[in-house]
PDB file of N, CA and C in Angstrom:
ATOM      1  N   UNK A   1      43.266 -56.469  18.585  1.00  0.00           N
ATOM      2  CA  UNK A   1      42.332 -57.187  19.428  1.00  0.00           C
ATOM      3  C   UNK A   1      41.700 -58.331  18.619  1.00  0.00           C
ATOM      4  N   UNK A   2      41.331 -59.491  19.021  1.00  0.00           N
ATOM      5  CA  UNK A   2      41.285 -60.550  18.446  1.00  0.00           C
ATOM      6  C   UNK A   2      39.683 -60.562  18.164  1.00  0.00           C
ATOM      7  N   UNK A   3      39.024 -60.882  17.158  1.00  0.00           N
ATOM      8  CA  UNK A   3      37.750 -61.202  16.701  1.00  0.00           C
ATOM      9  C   UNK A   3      36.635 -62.068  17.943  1.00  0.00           C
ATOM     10  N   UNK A   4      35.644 -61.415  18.511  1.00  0.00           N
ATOM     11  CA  UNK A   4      34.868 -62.280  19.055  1.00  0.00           C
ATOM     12  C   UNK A   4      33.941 -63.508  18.213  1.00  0.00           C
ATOM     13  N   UNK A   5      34.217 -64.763  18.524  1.00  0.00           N
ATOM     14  CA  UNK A   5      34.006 -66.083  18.049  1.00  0.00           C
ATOM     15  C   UNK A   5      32.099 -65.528  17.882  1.00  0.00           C
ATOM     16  N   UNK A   6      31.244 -66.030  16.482  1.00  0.00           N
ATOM     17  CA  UNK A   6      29.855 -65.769  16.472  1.00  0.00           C
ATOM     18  C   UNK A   6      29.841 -66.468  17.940  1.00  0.00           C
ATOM     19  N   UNK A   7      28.520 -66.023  18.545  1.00  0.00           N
ATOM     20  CA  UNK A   7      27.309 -66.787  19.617  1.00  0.00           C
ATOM     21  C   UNK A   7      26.834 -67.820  19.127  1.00  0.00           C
ATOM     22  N   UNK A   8      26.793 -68.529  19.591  1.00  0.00           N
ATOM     23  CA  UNK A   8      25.925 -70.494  19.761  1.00  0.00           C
ATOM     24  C   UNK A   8      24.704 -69.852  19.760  1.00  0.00           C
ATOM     25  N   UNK A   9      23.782 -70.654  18.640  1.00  0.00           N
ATOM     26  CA  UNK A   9      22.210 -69.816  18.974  1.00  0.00           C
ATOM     27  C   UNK A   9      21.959 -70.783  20.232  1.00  0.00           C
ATOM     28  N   UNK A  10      20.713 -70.000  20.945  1.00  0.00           N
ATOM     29  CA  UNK A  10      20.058 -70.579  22.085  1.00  0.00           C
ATOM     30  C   UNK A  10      18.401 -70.609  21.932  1.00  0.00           C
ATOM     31  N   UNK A  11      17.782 -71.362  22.621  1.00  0.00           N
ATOM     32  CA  UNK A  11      16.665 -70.939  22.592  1.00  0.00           C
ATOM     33  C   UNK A  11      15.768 -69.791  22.961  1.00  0.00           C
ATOM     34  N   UNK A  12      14.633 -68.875  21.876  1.00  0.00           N
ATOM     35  CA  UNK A  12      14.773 -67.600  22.169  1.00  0.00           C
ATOM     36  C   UNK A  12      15.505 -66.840  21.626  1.00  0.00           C
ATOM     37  N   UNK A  13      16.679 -67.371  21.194  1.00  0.00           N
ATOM     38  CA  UNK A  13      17.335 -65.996  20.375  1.00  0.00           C
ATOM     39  C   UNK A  13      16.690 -65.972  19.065  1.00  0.00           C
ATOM     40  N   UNK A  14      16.910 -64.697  18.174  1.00  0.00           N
ATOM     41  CA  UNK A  14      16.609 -64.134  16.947  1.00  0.00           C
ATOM     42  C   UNK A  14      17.245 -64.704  15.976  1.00  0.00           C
ATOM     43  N   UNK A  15      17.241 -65.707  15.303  1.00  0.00           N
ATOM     44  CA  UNK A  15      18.240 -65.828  13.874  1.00  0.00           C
ATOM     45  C   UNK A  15      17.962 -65.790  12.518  1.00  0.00           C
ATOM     46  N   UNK A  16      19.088 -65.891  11.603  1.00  0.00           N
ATOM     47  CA  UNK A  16      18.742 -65.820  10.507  1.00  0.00           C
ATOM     48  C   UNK A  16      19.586 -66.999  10.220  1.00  0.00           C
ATOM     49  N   UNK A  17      18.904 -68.229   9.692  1.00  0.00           N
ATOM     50  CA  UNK A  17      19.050 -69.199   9.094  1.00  0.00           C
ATOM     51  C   UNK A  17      19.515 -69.453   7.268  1.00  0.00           C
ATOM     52  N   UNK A  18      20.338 -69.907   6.897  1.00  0.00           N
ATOM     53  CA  UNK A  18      20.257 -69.917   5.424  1.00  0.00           C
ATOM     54  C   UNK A  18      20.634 -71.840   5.397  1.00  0.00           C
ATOM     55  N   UNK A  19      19.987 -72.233   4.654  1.00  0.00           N
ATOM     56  CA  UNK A  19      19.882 -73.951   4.403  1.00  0.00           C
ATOM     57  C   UNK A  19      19.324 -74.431   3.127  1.00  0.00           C
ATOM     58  N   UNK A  20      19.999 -75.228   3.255  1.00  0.00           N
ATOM     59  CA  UNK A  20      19.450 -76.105   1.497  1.00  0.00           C
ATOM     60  C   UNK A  20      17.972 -76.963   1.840  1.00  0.00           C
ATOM     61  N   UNK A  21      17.662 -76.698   0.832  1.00  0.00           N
ATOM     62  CA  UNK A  21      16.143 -77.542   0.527  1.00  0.00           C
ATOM     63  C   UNK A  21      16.246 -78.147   0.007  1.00  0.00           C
ATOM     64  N   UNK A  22      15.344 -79.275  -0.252  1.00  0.00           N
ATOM     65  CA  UNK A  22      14.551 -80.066  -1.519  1.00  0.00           C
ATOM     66  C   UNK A  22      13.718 -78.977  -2.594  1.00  0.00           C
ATOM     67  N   UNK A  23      14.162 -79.337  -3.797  1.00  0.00           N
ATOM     68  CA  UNK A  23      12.848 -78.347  -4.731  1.00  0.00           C
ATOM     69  C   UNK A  23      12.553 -79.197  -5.805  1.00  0.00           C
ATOM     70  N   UNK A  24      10.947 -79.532  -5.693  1.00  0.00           N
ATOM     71  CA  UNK A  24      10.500 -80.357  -6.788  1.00  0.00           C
ATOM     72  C   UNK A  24      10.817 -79.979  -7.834  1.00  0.00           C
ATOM     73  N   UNK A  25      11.126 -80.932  -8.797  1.00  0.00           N
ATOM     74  CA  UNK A  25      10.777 -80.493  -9.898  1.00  0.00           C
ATOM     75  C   UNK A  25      12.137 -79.711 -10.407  1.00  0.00           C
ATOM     76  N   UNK A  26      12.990 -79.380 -10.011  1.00  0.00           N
ATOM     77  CA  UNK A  26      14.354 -78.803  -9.371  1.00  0.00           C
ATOM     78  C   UNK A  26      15.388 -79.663  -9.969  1.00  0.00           C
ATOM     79  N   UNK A  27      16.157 -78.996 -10.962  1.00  0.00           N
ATOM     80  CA  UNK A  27      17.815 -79.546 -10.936  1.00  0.00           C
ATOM     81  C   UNK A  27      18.676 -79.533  -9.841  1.00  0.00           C
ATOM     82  N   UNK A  28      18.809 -79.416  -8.953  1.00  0.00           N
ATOM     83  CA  UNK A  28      19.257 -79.334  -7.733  1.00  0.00           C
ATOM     84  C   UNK A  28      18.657 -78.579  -6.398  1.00  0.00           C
ATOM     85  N   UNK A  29      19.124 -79.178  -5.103  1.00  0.00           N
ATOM     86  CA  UNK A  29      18.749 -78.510  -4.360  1.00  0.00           C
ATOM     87  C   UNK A  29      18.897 -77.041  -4.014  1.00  0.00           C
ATOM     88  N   UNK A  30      18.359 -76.411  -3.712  1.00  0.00           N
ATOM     89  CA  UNK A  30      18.264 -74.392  -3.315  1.00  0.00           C
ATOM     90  C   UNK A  30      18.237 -73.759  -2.111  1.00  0.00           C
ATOM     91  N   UNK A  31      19.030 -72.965  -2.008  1.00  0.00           N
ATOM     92  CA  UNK A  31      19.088 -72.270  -0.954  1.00  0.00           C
ATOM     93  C   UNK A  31      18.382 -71.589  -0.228  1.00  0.00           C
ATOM     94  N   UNK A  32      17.531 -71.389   0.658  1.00  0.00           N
ATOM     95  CA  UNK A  32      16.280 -70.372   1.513  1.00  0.00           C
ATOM     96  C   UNK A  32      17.201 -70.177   2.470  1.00  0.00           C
ATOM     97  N   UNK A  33      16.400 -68.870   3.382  1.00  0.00           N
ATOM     98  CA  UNK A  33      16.113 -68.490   4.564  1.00  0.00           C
ATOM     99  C   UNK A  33      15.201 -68.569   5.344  1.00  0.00           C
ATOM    100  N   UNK A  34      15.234 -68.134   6.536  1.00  0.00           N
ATOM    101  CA  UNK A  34      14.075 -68.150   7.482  1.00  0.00           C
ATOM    102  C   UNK A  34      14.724 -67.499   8.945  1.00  0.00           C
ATOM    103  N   UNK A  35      13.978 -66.161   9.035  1.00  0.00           N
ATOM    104  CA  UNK A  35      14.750 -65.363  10.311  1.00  0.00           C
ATOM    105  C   UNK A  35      13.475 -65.539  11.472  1.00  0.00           C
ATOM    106  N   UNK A  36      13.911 -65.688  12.190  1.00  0.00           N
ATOM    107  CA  UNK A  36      12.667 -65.857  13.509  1.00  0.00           C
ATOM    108  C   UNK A  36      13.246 -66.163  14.694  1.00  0.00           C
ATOM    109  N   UNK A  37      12.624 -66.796  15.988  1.00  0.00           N
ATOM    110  CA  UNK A  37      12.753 -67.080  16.748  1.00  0.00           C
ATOM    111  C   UNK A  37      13.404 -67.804  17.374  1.00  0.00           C
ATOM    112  N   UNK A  38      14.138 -68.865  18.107  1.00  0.00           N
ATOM    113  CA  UNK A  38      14.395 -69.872  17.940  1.00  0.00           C
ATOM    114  C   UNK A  38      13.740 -70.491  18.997  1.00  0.00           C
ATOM    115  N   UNK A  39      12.647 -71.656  18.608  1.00  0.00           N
ATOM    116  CA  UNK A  39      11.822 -72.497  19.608  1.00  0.00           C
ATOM    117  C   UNK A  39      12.605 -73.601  19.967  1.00  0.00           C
ATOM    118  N   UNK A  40      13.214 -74.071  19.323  1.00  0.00           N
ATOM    119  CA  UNK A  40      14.254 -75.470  20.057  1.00  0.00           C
ATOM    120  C   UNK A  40      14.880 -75.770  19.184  1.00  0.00           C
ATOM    121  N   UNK A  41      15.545 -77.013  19.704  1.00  0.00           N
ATOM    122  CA  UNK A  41      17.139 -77.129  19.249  1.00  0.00           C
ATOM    123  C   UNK A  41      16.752 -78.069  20.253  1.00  0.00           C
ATOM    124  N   UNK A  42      17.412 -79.669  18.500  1.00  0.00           N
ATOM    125  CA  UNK A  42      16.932 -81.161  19.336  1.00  0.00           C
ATOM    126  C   UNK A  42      18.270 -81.662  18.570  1.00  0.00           C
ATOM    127  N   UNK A  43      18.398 -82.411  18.998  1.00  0.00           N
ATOM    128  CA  UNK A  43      20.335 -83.465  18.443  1.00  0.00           C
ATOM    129  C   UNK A  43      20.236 -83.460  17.011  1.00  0.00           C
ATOM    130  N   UNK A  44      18.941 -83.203  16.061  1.00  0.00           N
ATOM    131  CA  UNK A  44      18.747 -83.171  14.293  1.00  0.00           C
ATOM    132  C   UNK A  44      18.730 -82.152  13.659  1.00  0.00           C
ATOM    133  N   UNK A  45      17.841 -81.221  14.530  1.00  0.00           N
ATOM    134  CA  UNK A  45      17.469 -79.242  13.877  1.00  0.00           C
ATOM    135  C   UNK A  45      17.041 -78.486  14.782  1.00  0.00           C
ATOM    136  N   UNK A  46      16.800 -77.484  14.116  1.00  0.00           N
ATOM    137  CA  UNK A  46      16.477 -76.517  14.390  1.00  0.00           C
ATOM    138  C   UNK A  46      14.956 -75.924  14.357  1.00  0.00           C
ATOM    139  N   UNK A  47      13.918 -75.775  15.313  1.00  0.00           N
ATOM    140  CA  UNK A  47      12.482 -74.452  15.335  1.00  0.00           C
ATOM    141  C   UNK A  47      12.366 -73.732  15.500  1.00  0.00           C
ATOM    142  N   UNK A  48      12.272 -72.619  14.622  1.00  0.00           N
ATOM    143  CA  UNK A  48      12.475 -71.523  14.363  1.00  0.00           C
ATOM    144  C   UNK A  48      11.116 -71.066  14.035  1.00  0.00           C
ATOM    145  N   UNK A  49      10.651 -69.974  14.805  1.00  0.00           N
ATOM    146  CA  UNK A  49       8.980 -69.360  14.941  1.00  0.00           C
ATOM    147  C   UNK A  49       9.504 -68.009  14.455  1.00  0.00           C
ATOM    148  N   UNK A  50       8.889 -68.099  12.898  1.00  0.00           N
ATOM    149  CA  UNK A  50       8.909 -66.823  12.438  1.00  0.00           C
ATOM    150  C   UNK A  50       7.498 -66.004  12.277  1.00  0.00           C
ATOM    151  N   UNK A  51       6.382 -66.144  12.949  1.00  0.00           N
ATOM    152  CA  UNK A  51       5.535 -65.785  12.884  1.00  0.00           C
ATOM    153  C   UNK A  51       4.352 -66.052  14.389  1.00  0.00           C
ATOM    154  N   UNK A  52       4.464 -65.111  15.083  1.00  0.00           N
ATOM    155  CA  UNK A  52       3.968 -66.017  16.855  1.00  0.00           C
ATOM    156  C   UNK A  52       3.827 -65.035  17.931  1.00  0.00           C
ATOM    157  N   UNK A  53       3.637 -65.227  18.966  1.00  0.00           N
ATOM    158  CA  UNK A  53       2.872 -64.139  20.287  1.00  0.00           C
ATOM    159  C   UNK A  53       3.963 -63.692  20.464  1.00  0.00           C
ATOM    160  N   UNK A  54       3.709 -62.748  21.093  1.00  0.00           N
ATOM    161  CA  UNK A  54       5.344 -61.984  21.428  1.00  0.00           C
ATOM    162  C   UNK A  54       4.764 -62.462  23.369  1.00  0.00           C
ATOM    163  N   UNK A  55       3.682 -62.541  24.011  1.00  0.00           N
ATOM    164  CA  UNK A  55       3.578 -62.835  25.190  1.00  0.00           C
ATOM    165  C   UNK A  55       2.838 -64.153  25.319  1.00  0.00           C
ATOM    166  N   UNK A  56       3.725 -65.347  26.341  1.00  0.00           N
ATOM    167  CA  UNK A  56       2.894 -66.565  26.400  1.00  0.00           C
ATOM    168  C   UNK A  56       1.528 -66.309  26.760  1.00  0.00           C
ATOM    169  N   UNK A  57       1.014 -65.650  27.879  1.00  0.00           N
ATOM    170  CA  UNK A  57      -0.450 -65.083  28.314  1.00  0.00           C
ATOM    171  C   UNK A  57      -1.009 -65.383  26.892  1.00  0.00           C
ATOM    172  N   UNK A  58      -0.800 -64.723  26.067  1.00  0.00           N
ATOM    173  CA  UNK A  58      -1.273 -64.309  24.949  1.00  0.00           C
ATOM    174  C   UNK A  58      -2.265 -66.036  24.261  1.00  0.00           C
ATOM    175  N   UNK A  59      -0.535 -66.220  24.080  1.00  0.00           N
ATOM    176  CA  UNK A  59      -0.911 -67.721  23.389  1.00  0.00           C
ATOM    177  C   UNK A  59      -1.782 -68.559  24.230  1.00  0.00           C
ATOM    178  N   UNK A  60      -1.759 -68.497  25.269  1.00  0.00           N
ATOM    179  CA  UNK A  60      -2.438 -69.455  26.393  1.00  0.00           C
ATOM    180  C   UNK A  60      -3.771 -69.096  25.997  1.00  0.00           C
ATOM    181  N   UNK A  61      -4.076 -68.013  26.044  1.00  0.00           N
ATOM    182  CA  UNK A  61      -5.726 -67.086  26.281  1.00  0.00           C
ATOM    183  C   UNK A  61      -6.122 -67.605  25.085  1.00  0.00           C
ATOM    184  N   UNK A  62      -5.038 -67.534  23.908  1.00  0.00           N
ATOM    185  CA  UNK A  62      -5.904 -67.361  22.793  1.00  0.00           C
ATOM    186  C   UNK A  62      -6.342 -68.907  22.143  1.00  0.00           C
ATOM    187  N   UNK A  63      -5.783 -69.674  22.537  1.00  0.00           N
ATOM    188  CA  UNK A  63      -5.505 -71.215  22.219  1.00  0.00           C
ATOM    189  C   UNK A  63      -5.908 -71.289  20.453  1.00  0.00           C
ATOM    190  N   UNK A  64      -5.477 -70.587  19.819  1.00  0.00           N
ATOM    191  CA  UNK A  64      -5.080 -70.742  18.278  1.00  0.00           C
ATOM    192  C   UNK A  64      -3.801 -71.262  17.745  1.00  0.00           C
ATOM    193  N   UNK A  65      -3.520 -72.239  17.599  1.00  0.00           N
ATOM    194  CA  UNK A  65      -2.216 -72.624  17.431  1.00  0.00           C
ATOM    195  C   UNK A  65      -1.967 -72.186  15.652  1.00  0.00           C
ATOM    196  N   UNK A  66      -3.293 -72.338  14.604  1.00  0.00           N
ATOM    197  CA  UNK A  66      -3.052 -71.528  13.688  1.00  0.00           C
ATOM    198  C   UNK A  66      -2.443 -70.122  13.563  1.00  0.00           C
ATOM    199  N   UNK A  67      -2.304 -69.513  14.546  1.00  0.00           N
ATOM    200  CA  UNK A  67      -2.231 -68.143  14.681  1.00  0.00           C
ATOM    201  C   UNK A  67      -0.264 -68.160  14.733  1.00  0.00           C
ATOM    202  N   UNK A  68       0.494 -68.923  14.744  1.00  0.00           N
ATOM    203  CA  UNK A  68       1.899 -68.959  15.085  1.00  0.00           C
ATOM    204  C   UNK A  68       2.233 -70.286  13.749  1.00  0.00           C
ATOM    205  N   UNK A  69       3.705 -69.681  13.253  1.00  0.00           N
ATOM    206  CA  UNK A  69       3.956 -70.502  12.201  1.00  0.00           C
ATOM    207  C   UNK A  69       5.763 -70.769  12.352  1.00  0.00           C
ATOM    208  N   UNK A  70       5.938 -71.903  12.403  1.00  0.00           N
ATOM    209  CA  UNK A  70       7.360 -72.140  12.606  1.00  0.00           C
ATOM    210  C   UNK A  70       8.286 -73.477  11.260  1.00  0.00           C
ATOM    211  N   UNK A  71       9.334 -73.473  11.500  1.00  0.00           N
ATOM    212  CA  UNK A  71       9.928 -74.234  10.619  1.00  0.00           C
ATOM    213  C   UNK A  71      10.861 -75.589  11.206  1.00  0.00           C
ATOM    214  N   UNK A  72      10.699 -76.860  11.252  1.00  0.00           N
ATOM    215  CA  UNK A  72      11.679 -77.369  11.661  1.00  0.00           C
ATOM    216  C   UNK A  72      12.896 -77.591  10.740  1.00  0.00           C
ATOM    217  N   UNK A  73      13.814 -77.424  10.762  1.00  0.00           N
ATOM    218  CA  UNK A  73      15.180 -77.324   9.594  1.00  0.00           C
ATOM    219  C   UNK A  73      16.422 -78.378   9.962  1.00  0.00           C
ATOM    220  N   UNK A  74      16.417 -79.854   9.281  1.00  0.00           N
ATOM    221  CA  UNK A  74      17.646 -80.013   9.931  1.00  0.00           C
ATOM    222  C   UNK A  74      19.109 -79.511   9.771  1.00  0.00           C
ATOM    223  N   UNK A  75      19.907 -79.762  11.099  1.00  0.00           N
ATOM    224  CA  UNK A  75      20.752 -79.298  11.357  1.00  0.00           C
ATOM    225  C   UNK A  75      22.270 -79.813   9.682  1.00  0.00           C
ATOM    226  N   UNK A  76      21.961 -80.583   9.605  1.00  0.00           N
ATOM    227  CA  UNK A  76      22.787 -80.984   8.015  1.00  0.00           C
ATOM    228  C   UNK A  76      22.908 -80.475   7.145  1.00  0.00           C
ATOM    229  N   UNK A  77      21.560 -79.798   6.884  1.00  0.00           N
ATOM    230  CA  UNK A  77      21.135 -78.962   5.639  1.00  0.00           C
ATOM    231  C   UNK A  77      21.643 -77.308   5.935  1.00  0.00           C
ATOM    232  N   UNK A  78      21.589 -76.857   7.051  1.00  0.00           N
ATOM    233  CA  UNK A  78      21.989 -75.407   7.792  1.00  0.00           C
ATOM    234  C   UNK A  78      23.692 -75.092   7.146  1.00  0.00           C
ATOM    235  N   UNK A  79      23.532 -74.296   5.940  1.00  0.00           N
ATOM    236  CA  UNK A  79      24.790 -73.455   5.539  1.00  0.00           C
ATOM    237  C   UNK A  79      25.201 -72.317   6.850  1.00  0.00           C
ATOM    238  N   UNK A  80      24.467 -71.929   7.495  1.00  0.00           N
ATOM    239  CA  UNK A  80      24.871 -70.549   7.993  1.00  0.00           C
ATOM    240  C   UNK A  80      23.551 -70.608   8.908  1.00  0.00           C
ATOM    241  N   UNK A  81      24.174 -70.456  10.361  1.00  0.00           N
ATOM    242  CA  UNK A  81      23.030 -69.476  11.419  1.00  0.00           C
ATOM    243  C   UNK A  81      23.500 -68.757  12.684  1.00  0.00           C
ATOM    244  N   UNK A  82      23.024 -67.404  12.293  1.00  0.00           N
ATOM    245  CA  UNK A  82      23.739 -66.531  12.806  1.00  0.00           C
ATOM    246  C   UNK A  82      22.761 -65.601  13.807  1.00  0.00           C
ATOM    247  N   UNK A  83      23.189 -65.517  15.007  1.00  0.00           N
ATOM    248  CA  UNK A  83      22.191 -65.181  16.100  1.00  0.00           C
ATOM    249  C   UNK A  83      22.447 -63.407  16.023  1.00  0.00           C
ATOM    250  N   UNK A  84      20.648 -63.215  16.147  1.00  0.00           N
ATOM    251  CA  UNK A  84      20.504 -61.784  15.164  1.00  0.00           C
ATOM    252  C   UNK A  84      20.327 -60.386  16.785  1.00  0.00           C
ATOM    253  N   UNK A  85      19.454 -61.649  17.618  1.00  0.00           N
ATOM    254  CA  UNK A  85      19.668 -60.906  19.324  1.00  0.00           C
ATOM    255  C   UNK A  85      19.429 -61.783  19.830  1.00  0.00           C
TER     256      UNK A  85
END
């Protein structure tokens, strides 16, 4: 039986991201992660909310935007992203 092709992340799904950075000070650029959410997906990268309401109500009521923390990542730099649910 033939291998199912990974899933296209979507918005909303779970991933785990691995991408090159900038690192000051750094002989070369380095590799991170970042597993979270996925908030959008624009023609450059990727937002990825790894830290945030699990219910909009929530966020609405609470109007803390400190309270949720996300990453924009461009899509160039992305070695690997692999949709987790």
């Amino acid at each position: 039986m033939a291998k199912k092709p990974p899933k296209r992340p979507s918005v909303g799904d779970v991933v785990h991201v691995v991408f090159l950075d900038h690192a000051e000070n750094s002989q070369d650029v380095l590799l991170f992660e970042v597993i979270g959410r996925l908030s959008a997906i624009t023609k450059k990268g990727y937002t990825v909310r790894c830290w945030g309401y699990v219910e909009p109500l929530d966020r609405a009521s609470d109007g803390n935007p400190d309270n949720e923390t996300s990453y924009a990542i461009v899509k160039s730099a992305v070695e690997s992203i692999k949709v987790l649910s």
